[in-house]
C-alpha atoms as a PDB file:
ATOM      1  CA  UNK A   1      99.188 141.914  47.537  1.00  0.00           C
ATOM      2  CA  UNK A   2      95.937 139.971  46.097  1.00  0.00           C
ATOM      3  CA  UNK A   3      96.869 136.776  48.089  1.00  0.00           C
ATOM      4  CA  UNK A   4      97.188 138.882  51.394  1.00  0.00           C
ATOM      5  CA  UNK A   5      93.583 139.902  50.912  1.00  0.00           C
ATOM      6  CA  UNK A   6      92.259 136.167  50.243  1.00  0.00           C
ATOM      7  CA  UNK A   7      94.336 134.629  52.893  1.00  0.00           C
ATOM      8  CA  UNK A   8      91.522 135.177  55.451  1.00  0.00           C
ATOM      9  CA  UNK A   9      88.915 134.064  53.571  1.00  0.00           C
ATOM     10  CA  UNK A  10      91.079 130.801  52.889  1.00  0.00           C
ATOM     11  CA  UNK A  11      91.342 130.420  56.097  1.00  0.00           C
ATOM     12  CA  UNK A  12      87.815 130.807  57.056  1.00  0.00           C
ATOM     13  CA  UNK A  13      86.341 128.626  54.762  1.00  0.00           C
ATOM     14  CA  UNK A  14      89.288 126.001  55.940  1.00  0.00           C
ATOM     15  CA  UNK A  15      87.837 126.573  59.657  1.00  0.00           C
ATOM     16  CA  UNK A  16      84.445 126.151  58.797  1.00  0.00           C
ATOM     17  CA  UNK A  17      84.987 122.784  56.852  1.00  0.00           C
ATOM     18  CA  UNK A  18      86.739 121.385  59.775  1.00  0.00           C
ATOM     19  CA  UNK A  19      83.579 122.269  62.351  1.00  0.00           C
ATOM     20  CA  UNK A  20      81.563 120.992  59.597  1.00  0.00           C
ATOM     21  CA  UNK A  21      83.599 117.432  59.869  1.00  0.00           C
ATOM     22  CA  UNK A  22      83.306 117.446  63.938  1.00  0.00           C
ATOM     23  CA  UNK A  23      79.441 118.149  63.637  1.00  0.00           C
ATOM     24  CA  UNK A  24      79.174 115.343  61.125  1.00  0.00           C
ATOM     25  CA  UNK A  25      80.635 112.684  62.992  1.00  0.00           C
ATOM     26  CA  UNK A  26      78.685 113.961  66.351  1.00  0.00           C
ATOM     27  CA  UNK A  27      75.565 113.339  63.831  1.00  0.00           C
ATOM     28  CA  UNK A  28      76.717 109.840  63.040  1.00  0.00           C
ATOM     29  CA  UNK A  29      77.987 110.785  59.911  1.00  0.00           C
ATOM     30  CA  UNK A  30      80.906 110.854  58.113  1.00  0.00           C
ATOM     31  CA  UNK A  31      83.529 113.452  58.753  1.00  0.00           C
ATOM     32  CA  UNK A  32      85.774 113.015  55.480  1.00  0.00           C
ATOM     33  CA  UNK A  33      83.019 113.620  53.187  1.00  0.00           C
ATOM     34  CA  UNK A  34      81.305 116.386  55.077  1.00  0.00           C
ATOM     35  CA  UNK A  35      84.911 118.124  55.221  1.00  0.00           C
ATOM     36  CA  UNK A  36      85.235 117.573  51.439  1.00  0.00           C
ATOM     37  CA  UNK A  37      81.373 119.026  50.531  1.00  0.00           C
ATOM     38  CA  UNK A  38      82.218 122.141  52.684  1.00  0.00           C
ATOM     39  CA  UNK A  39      85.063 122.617  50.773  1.00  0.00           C
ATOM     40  CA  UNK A  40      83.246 122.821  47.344  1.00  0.00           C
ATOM     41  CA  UNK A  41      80.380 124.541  48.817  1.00  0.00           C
ATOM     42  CA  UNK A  42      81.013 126.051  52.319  1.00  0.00           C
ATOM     43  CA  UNK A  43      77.969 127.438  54.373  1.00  0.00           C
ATOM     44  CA  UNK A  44      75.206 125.619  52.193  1.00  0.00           C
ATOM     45  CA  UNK A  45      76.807 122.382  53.442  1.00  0.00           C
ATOM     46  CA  UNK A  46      77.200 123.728  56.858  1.00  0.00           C
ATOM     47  CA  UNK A  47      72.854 124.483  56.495  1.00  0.00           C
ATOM     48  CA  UNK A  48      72.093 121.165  55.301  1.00  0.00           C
ATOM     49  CA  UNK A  49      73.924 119.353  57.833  1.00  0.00           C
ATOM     50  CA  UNK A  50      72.414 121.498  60.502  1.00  0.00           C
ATOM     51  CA  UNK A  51      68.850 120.580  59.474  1.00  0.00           C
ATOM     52  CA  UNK A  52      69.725 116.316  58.835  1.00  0.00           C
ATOM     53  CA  UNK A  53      68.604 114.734  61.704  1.00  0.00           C
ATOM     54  CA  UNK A  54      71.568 111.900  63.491  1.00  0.00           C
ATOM     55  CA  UNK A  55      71.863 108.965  61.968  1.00  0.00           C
ATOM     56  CA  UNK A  56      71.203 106.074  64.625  1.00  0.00           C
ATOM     57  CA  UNK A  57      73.856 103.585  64.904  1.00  0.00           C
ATOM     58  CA  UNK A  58      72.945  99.919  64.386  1.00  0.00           C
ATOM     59  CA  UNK A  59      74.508  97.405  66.695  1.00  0.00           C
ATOM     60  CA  UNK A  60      74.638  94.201  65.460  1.00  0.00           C
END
């Protein structure tokens, strides 16, 4: 009965780390780690990654 009620909350905290990953890499960053932070701390990752600027890619 208790892990029916935490399945959904599981789940979305699993959904939001994987958006978190996407916007990461569309900001030049890196996906894995972004993925892993939301984990461990969920929308307070998802804030600070909204308000980094992108990184610019050097070409060398």
């Amino acid at each position: 009965m208790l892990a029916d009620a935490r399945a959904p909350w599981f789940v979305g905290w699993g959904t939001l780390a994987l958006i978190n990953a996407g916007l990461a890499q569309g900001k030049n960053r890196n996906g894995l780690l972004w993925f892993l932070l939301s984990l461990l701390l969920g929308p307070i990752a998802t804030l600070v990654l909204v308000l980094l600027p992108k990184v610019r890619s050097r070409l060398f």
